[in-house]
PDB file of N, CA and C in Angstrom:
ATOM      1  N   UNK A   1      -5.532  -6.692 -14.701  1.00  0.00           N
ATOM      2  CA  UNK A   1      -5.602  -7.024 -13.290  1.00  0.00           C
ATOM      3  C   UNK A   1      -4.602  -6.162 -12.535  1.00  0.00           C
ATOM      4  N   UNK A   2      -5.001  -5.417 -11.566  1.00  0.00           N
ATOM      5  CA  UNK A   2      -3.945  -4.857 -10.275  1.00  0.00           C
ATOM      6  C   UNK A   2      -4.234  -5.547  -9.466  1.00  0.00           C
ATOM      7  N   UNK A   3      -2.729  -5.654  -8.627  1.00  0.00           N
ATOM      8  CA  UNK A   3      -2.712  -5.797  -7.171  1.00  0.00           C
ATOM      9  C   UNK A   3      -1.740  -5.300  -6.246  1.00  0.00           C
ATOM     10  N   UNK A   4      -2.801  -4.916  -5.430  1.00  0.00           N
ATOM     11  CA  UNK A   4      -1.426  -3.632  -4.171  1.00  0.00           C
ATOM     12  C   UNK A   4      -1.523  -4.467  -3.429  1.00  0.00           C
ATOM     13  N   UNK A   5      -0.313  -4.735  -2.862  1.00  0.00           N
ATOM     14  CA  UNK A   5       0.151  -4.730  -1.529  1.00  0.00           C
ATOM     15  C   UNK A   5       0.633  -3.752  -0.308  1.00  0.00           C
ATOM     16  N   UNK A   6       0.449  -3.768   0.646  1.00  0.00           N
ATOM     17  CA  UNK A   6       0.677  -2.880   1.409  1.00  0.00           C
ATOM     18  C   UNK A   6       1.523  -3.800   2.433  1.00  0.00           C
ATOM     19  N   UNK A   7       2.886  -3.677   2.677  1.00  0.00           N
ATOM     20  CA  UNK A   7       3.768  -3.491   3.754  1.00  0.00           C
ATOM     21  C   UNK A   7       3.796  -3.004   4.583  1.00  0.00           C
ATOM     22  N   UNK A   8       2.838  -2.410   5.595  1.00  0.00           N
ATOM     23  CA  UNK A   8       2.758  -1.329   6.317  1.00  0.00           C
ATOM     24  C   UNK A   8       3.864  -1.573   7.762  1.00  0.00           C
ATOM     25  N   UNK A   9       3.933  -2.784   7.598  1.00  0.00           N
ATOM     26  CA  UNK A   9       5.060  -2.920   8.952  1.00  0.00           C
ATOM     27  C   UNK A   9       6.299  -3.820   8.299  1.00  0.00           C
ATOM     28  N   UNK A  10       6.464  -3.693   7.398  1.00  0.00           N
ATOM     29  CA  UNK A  10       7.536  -4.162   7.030  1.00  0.00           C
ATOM     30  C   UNK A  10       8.899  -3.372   6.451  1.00  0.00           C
ATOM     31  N   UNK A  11       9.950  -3.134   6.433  1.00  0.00           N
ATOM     32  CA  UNK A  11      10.746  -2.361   6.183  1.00  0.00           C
ATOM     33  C   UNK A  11      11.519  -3.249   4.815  1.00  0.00           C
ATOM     34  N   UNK A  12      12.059  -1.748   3.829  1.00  0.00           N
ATOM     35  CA  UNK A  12      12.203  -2.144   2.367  1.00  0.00           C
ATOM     36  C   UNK A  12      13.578  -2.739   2.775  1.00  0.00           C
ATOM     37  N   UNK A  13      14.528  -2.462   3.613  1.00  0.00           N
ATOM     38  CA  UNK A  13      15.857  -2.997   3.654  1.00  0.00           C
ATOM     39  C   UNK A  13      15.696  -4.291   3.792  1.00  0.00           C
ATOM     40  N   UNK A  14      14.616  -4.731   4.170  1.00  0.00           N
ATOM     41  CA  UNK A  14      14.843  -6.610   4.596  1.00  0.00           C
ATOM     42  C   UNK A  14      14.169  -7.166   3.526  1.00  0.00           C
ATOM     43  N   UNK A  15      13.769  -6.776   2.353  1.00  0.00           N
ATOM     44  CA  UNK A  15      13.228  -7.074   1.379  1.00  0.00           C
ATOM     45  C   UNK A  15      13.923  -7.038   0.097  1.00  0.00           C
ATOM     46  N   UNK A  16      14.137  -8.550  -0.456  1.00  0.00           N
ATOM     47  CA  UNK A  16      15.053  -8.188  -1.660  1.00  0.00           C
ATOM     48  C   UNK A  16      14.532  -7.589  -2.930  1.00  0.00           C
ATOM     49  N   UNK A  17      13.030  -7.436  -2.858  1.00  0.00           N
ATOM     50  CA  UNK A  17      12.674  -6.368  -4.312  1.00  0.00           C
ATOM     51  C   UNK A  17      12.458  -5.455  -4.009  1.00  0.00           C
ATOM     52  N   UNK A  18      13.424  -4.216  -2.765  1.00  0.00           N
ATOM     53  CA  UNK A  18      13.279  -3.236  -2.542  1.00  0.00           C
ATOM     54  C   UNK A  18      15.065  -2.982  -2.304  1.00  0.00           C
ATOM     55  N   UNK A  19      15.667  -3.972  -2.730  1.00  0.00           N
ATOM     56  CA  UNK A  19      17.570  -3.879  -2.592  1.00  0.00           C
ATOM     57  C   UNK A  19      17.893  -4.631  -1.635  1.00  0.00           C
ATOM     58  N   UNK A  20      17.325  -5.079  -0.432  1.00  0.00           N
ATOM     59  CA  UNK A  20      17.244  -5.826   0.240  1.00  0.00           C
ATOM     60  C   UNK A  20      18.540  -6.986   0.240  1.00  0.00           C
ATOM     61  N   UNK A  21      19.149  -7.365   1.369  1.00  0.00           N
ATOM     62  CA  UNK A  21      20.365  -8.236   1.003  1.00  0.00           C
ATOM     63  C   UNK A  21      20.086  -9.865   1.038  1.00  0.00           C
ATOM     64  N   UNK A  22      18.717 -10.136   1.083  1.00  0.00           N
ATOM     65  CA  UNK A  22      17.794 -11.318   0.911  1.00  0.00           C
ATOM     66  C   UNK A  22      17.500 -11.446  -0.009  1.00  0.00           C
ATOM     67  N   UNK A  23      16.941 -12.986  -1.222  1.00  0.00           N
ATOM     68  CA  UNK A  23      16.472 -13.299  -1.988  1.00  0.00           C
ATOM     69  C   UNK A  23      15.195 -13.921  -1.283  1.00  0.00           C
ATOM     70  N   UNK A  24      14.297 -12.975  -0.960  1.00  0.00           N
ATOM     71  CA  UNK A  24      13.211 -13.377   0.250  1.00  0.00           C
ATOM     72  C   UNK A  24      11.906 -13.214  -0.434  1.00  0.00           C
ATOM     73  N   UNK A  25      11.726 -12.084  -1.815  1.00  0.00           N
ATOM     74  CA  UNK A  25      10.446 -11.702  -2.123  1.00  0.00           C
ATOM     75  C   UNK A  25      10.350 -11.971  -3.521  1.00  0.00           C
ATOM     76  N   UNK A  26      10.504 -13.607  -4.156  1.00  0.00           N
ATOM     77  CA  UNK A  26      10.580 -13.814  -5.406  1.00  0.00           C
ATOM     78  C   UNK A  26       9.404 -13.255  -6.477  1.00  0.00           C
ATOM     79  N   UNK A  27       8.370 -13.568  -5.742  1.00  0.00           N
ATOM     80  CA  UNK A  27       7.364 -12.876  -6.681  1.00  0.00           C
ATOM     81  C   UNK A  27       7.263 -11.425  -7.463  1.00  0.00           C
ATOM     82  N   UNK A  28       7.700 -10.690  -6.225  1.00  0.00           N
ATOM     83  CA  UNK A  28       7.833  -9.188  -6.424  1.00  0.00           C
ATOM     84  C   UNK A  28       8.636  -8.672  -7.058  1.00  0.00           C
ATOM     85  N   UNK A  29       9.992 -10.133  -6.875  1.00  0.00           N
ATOM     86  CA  UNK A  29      11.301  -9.310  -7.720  1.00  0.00           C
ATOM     87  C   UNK A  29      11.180  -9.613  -9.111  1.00  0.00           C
ATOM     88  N   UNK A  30       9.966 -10.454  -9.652  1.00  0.00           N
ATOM     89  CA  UNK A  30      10.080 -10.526 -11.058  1.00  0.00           C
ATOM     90  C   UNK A  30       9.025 -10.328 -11.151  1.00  0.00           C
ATOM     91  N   UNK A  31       7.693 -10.000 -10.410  1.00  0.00           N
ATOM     92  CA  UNK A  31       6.511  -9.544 -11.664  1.00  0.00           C
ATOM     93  C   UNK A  31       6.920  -8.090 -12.254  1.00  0.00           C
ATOM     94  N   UNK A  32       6.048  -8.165 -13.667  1.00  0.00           N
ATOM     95  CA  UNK A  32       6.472  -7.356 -13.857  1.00  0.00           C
ATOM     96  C   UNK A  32       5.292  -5.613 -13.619  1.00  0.00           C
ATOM     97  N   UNK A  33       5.332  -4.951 -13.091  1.00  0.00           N
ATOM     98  CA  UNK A  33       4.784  -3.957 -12.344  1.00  0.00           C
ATOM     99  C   UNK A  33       5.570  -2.941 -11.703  1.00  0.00           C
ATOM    100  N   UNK A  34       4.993  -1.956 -10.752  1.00  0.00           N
ATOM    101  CA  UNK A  34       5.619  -1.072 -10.587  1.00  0.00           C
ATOM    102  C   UNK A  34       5.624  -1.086  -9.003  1.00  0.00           C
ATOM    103  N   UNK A  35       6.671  -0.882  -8.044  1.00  0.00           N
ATOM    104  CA  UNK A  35       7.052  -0.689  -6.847  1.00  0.00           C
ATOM    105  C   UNK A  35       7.172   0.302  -6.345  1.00  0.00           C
ATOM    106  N   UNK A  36       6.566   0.967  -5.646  1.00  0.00           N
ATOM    107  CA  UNK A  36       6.832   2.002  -5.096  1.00  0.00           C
ATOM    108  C   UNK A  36       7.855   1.901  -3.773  1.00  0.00           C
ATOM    109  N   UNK A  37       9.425   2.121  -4.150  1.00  0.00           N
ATOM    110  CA  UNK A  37      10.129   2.677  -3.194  1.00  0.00           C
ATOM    111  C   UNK A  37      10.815   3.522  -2.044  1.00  0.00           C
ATOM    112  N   UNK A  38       9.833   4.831  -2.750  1.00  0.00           N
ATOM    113  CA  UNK A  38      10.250   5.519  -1.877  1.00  0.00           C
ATOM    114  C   UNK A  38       9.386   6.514  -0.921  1.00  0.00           C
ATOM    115  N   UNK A  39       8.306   5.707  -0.635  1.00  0.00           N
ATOM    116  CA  UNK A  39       7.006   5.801   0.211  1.00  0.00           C
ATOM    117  C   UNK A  39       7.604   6.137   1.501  1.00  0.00           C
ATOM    118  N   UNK A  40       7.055   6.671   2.442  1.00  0.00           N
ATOM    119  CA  UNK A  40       7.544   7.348   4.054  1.00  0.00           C
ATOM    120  C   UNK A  40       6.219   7.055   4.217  1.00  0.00           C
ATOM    121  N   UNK A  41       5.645   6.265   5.675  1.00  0.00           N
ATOM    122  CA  UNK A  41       4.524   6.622   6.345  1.00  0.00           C
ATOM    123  C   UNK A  41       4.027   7.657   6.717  1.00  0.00           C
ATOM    124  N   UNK A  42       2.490   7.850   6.389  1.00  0.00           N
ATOM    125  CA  UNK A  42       2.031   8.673   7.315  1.00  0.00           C
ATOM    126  C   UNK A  42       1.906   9.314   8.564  1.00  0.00           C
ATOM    127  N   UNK A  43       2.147   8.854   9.330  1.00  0.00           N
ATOM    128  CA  UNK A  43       2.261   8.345  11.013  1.00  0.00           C
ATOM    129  C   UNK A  43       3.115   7.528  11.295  1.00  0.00           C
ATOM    130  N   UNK A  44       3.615   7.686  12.828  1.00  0.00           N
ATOM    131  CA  UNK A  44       4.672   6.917  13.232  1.00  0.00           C
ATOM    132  C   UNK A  44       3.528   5.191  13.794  1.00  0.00           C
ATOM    133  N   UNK A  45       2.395   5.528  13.611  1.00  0.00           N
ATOM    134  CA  UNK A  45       2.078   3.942  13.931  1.00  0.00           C
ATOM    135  C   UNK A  45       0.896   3.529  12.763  1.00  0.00           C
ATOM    136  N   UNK A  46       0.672   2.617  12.490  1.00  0.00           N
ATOM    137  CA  UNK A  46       0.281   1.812  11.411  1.00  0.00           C
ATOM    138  C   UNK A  46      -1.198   1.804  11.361  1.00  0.00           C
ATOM    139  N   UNK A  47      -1.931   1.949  12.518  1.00  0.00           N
ATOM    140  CA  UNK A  47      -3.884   2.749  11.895  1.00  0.00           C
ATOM    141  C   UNK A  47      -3.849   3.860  11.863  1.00  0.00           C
ATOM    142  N   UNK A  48      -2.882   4.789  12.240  1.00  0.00           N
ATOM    143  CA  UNK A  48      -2.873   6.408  11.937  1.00  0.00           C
ATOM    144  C   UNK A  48      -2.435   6.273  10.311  1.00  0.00           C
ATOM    145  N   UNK A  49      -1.366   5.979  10.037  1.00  0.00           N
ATOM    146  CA  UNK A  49      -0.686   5.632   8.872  1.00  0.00           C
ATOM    147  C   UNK A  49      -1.831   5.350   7.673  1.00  0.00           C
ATOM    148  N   UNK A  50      -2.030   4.195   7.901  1.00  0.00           N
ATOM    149  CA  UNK A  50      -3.195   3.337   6.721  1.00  0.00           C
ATOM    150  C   UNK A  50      -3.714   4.541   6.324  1.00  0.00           C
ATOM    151  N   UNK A  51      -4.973   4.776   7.796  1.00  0.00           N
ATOM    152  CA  UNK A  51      -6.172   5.734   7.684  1.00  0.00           C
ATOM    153  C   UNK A  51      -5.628   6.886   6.827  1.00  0.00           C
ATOM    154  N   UNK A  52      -4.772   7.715   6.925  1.00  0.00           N
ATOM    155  CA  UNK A  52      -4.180   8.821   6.333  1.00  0.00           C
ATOM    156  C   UNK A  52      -4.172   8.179   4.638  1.00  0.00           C
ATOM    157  N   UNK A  53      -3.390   7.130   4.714  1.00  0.00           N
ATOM    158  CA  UNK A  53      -2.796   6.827   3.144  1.00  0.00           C
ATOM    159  C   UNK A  53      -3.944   6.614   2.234  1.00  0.00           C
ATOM    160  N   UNK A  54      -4.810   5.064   2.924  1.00  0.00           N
ATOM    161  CA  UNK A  54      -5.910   5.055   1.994  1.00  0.00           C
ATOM    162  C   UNK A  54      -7.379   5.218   2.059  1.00  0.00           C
ATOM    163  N   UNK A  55      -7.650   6.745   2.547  1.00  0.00           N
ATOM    164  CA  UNK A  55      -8.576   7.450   2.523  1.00  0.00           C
ATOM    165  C   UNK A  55      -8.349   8.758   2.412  1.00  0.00           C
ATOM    166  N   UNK A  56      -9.375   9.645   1.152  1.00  0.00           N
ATOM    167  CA  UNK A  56      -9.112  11.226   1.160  1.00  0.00           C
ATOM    168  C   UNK A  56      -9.101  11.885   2.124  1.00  0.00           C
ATOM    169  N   UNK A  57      -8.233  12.542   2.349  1.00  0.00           N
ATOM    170  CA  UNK A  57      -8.177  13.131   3.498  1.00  0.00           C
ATOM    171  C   UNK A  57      -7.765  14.992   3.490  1.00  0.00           C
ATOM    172  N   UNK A  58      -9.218  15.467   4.090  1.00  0.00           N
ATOM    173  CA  UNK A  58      -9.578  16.918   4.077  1.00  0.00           C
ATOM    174  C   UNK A  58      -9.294  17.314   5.330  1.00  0.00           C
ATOM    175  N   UNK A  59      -8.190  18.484   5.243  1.00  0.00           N
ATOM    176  CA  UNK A  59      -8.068  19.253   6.432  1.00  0.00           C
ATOM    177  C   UNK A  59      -7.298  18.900   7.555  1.00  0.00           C
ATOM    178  N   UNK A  60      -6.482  17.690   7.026  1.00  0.00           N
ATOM    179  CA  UNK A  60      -5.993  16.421   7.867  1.00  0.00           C
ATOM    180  C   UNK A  60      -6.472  15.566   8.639  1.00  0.00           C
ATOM    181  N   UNK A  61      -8.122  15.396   7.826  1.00  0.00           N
ATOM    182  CA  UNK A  61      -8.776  14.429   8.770  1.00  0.00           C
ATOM    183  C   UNK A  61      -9.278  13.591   7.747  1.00  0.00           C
ATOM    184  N   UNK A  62      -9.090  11.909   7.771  1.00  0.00           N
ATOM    185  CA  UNK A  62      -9.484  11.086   6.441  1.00  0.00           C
ATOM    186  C   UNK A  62     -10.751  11.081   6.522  1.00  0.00           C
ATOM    187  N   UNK A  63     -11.414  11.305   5.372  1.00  0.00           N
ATOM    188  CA  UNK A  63     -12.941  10.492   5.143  1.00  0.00           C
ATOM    189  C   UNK A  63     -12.818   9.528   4.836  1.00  0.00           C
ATOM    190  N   UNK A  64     -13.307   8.527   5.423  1.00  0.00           N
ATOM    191  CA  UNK A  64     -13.119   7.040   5.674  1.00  0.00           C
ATOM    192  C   UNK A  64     -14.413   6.539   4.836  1.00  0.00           C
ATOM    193  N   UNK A  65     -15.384   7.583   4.086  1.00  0.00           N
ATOM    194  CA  UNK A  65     -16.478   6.509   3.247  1.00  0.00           C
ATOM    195  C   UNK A  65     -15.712   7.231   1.825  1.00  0.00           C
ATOM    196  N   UNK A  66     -14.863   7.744   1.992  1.00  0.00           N
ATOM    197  CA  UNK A  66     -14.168   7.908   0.188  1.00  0.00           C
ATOM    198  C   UNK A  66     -12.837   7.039   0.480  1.00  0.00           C
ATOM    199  N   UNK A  67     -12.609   5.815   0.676  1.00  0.00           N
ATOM    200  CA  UNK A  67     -11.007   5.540   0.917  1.00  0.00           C
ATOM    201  C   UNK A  67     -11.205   4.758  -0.695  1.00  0.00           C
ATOM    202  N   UNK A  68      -9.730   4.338  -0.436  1.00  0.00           N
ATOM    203  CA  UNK A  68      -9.096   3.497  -1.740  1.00  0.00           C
ATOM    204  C   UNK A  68      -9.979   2.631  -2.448  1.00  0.00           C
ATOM    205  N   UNK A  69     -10.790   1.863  -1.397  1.00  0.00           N
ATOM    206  CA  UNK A  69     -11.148   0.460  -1.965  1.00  0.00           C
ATOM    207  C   UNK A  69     -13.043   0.975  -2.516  1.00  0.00           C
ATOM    208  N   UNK A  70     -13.459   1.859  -1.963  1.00  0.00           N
ATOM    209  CA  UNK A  70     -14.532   2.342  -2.582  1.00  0.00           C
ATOM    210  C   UNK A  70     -14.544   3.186  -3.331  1.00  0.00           C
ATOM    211  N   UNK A  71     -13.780   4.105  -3.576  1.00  0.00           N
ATOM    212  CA  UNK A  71     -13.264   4.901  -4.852  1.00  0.00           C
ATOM    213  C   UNK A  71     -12.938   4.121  -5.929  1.00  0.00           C
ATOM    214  N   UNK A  72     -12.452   2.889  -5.760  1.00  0.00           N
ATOM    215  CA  UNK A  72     -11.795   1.880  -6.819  1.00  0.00           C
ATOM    216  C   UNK A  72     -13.542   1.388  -7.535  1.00  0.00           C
ATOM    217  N   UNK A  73     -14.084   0.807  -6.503  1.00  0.00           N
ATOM    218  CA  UNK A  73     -15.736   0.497  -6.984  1.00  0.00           C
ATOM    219  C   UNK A  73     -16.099   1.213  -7.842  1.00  0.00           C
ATOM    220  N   UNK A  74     -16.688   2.693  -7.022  1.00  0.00           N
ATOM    221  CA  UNK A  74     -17.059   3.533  -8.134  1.00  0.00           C
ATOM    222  C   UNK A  74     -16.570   3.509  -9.464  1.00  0.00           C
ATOM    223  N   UNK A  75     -15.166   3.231  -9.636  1.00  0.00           N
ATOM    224  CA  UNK A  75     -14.609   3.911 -10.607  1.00  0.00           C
ATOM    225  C   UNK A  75     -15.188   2.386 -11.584  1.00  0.00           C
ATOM    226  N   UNK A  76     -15.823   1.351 -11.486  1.00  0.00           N
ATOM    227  CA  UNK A  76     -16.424   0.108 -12.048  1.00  0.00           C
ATOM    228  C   UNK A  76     -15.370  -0.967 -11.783  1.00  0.00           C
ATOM    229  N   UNK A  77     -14.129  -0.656 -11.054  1.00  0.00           N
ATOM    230  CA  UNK A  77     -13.310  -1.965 -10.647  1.00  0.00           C
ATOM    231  C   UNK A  77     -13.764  -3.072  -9.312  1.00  0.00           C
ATOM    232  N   UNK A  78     -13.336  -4.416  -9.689  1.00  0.00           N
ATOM    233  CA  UNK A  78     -14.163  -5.413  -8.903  1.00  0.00           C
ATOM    234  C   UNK A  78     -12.772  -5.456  -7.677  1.00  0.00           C
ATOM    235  N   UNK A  79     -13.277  -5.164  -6.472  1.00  0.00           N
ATOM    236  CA  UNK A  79     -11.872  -5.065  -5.868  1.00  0.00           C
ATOM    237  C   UNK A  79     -12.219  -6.245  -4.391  1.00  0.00           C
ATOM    238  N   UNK A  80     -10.818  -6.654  -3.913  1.00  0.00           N
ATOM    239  CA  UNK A  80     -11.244  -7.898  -2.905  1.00  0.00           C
ATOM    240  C   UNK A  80     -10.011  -7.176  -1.974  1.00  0.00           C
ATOM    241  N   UNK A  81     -10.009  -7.521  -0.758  1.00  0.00           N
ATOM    242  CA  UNK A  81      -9.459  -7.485   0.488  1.00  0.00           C
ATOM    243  C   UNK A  81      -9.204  -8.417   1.406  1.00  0.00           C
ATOM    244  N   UNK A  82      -7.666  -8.771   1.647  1.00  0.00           N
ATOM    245  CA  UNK A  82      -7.692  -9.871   2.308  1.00  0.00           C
ATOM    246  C   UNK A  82      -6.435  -9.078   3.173  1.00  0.00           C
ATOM    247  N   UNK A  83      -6.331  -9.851   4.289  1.00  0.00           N
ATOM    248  CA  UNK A  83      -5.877  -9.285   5.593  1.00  0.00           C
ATOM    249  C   UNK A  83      -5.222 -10.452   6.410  1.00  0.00           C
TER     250      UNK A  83
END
């Protein structure tokens, strides 16, 4: 089983499984998996951002029918989206 999360408006300093000076994100600080820390947005705002991150993107423009969650399909994974 995977599962991503995406933080896209949240910052790693206020988060204690990113060093964070809070004991705020218990789940995260003990599953055991991998975190990506040292991610920089795409864009300074958060649908430029996404669009860039999770969809291929040719020429600096995303194709939005190859993104993350249908590439994941293809590849035979059962994938869900919640928001």
């Amino acid at each position: 089983t995977y599962v991503v999360v995406i933080g896209e408006s949240a910052r790693r300093d206020a988060l204690g499984a990113f060093g964070g000076h809070w004991d705020n994100t218990p789940f995260a600080s003990s599953v055991n998996g991998l975190i990506f820390a040292d991610y920089i947005a795409a864009s300074g705002s958060t649908q430029k951002s996404l669009g860039l991150t999770l969809n291929r993107v040719v020429d600096g423009k995303p194709q939005f029918q190859d993104n993350f969650v249908t590439l994941a399909n293809r590849a035979g994974f059962q994938t869900w989206w919640f928001s």
